[in-house]
N, C-alpha and C. Protein backbone atom coordinates (compact mmCIF):
# COMPACT_ATOMS: atom_id res chain seq x y z
N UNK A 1 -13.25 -12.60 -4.22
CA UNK A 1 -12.52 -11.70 -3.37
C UNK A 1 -11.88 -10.62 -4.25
N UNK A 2 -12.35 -9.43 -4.27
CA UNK A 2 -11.45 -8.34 -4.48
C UNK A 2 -10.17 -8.29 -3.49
N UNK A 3 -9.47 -8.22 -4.89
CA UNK A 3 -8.05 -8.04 -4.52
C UNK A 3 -7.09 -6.44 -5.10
N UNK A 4 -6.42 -5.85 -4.01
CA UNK A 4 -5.93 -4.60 -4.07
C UNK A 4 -4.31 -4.45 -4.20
N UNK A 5 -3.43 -3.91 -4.93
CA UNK A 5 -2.24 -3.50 -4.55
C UNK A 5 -1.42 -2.21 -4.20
N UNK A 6 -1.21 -2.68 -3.19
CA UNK A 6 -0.37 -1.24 -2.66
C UNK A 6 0.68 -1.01 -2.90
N UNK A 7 1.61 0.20 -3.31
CA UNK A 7 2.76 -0.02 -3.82
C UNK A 7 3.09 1.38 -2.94
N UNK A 8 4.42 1.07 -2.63
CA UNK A 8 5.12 2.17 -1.73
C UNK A 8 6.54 2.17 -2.04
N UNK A 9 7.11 3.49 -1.95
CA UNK A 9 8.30 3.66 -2.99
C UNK A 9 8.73 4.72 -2.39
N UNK A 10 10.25 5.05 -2.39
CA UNK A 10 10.56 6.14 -1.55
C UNK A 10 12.21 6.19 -0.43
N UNK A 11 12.32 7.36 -0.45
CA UNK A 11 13.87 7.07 0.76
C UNK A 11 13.60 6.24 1.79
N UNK A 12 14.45 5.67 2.61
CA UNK A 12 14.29 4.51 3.52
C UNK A 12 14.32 5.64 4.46
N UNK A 13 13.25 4.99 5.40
CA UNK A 13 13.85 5.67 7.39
C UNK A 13 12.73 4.37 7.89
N UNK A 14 13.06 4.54 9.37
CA UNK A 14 12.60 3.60 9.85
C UNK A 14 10.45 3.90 10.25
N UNK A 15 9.77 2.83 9.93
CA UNK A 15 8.51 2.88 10.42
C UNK A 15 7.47 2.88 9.11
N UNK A 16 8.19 2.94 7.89
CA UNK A 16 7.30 3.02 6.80
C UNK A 16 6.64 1.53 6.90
N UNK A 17 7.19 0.38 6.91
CA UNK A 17 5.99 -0.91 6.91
C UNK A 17 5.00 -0.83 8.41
N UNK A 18 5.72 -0.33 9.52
CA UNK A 18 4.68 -0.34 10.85
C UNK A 18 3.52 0.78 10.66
N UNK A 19 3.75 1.77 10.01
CA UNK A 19 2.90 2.70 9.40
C UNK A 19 1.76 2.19 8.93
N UNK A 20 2.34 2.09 7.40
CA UNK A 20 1.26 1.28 6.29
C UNK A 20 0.30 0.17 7.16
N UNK A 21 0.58 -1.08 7.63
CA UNK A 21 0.34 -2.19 8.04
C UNK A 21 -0.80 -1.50 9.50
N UNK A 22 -0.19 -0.65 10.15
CA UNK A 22 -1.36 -0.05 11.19
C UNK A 22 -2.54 0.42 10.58
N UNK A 23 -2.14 1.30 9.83
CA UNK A 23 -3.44 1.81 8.78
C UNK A 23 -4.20 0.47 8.39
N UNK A 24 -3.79 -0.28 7.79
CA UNK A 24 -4.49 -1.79 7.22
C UNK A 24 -5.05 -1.95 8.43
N UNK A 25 -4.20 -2.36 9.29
CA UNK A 25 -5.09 -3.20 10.73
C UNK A 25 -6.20 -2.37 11.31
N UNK A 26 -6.04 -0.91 11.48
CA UNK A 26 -7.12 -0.59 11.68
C UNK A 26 -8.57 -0.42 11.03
N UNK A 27 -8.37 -0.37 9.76
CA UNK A 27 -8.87 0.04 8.85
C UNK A 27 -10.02 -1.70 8.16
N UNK A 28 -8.96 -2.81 9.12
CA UNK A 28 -9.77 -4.29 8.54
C UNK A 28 -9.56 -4.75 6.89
N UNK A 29 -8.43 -4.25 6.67
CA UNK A 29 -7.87 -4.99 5.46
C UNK A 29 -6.84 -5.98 5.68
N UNK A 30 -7.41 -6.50 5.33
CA UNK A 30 -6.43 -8.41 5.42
C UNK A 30 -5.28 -8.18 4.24
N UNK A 31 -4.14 -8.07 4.80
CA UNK A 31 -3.07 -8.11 4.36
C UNK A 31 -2.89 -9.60 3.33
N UNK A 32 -2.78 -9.89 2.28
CA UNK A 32 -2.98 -11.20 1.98
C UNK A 32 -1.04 -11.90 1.36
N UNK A 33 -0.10 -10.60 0.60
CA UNK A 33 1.16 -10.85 0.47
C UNK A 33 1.79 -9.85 0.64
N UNK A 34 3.38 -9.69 1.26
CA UNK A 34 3.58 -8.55 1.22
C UNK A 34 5.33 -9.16 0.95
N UNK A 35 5.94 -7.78 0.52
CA UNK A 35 7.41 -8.10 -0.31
C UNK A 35 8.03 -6.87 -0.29
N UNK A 36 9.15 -6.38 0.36
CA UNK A 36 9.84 -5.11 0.29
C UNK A 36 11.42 -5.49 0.23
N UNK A 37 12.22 -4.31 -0.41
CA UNK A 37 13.30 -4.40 -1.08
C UNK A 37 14.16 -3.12 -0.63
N UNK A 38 15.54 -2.93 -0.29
CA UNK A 38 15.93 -1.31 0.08
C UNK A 38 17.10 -2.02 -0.84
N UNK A 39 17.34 -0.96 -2.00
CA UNK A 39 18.19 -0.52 -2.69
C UNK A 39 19.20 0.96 -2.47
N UNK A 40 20.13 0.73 -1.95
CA UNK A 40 20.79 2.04 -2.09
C UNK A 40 20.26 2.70 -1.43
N UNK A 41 19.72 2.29 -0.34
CA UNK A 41 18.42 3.59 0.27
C UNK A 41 17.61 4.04 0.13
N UNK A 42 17.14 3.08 -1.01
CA UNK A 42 15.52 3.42 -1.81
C UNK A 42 14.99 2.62 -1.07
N UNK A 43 13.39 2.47 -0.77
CA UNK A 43 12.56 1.81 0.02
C UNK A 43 11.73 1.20 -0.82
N UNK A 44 11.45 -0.17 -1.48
CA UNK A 44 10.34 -0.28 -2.42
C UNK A 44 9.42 -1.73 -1.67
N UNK A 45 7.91 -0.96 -1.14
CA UNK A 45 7.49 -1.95 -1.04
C UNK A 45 5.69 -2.33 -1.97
N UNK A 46 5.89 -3.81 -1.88
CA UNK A 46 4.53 -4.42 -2.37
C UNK A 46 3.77 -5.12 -1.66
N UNK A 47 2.27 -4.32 -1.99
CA UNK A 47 1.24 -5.16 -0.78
C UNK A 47 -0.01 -5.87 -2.07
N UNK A 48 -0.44 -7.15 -1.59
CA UNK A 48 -1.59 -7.28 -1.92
C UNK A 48 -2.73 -7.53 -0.86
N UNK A 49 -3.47 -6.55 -1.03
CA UNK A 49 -4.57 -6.45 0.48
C UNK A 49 -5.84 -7.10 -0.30
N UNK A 50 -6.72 -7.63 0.86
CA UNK A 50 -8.13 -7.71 0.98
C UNK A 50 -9.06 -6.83 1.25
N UNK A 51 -9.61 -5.84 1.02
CA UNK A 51 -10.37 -4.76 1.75
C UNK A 51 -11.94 -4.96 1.90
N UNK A 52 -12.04 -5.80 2.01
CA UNK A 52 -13.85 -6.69 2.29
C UNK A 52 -14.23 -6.43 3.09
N UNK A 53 -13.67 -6.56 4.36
CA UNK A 53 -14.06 -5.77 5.89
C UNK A 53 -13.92 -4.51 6.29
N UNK A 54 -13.03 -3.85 5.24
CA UNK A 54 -12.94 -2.38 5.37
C UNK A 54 -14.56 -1.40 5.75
N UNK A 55 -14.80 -0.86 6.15
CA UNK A 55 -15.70 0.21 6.55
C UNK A 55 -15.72 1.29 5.69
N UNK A 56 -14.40 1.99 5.12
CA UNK A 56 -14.09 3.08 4.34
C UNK A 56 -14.10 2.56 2.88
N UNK A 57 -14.34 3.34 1.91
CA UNK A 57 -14.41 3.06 0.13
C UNK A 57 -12.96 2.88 0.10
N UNK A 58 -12.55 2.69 -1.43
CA UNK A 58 -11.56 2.48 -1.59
C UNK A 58 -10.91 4.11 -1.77
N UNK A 59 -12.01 4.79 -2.25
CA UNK A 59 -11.09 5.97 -2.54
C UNK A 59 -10.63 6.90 -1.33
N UNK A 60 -11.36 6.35 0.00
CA UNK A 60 -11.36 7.02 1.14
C UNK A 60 -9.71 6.48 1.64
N UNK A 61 -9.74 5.11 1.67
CA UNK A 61 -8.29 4.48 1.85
C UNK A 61 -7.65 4.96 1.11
N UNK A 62 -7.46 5.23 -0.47
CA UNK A 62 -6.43 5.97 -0.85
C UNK A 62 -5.94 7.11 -0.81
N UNK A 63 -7.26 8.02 -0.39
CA UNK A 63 -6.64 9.60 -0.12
C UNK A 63 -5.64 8.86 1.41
N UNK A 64 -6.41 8.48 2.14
CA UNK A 64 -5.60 8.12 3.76
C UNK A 64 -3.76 7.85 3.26
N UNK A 65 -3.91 6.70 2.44
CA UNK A 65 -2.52 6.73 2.25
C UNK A 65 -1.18 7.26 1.37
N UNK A 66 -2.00 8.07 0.88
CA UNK A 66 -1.51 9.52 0.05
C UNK A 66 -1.15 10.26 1.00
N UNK A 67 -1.93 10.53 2.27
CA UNK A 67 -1.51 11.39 3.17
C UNK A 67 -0.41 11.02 4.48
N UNK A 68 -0.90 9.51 4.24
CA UNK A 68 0.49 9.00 5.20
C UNK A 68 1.77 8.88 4.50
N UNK A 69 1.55 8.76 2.99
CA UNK A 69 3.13 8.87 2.58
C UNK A 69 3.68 10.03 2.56
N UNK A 70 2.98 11.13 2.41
CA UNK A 70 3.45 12.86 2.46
C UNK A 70 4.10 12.79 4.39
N UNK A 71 3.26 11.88 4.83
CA UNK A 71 3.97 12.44 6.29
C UNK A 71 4.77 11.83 6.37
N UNK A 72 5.69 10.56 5.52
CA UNK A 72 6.43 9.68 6.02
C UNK A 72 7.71 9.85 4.90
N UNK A 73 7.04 10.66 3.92
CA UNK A 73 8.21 10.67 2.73
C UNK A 73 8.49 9.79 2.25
N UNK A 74 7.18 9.10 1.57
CA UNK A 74 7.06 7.81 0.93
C UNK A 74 6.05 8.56 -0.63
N UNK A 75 6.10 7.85 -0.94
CA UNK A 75 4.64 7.58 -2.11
C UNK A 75 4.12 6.43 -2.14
N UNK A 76 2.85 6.55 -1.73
CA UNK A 76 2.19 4.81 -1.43
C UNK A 76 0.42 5.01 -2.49
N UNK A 77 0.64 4.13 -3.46
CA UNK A 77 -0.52 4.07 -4.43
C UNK A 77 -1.35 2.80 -4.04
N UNK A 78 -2.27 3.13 -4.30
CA UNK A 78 -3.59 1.92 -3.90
C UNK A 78 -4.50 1.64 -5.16
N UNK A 79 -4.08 0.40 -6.05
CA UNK A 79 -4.94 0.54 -6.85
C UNK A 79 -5.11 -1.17 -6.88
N UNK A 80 -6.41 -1.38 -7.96
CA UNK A 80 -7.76 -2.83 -8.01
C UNK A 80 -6.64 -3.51 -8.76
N UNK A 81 -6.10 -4.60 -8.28
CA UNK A 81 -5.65 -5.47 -8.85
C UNK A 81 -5.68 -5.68 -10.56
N UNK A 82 -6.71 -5.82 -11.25
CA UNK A 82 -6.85 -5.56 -12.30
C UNK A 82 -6.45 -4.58 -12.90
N UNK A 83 -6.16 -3.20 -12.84
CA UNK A 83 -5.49 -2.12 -12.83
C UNK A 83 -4.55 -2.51 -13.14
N UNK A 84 -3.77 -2.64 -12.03
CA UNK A 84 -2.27 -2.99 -11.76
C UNK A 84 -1.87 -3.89 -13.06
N UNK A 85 -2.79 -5.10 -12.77
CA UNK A 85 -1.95 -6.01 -14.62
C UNK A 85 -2.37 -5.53 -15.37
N UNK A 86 -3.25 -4.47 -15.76
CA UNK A 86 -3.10 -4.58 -17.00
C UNK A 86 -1.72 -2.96 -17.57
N UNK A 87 -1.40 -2.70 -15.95
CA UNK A 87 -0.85 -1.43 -16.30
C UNK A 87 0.61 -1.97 -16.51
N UNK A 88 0.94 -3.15 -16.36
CA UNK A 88 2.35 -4.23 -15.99
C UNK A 88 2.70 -5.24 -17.96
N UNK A 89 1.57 -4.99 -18.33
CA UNK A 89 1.48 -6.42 -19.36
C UNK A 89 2.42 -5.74 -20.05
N UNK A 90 2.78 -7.40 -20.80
CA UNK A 90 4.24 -6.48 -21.88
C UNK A 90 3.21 -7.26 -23.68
């Protein structure tokens, strides 16, 4: 199973997880963990998706949610699991 993480970061208002999570559902990515945090009014959330059933590439899903964070006043990155650790290792 390819595994994906989404990371979303940004001022809080209301609808940024019903957002993101619609896009997934429509889109047939199996949400597999998800974890969000509001600091001070910062919004920080973490997804790890499945995108196996997806229809669209990955890079097609990430322009999509590049463009939903510009409309939501978020920044939401989509990158291959592997990515992610090795961009994390200490």
């Amino acid at each position: 199973m390819k595994k994906y993480i989404i990371t979303v970061v940004g001022k809080d208002s209301v609808g940024i997880i019903a957002r993101v999570c619609t896009y997934l559902s429509e889109n047939h990515a199996n949400i597999l963990d998800i974890a969000q945090t509001i600091v001070s009014g910062y919004f920080n959330m973490m997804m790890i998706v499945d995108p196996e059933k997806c229809e669209k590439s990955i890079e097609a899903m990430a322009d999509d949610l590049d463009r939903i964070g510009e409309e939501i006043g978020v920044r939401i990155h989509l990158q291959h699991e592997d990515i992610f650790n090795m961009m994390h290792r200490i």
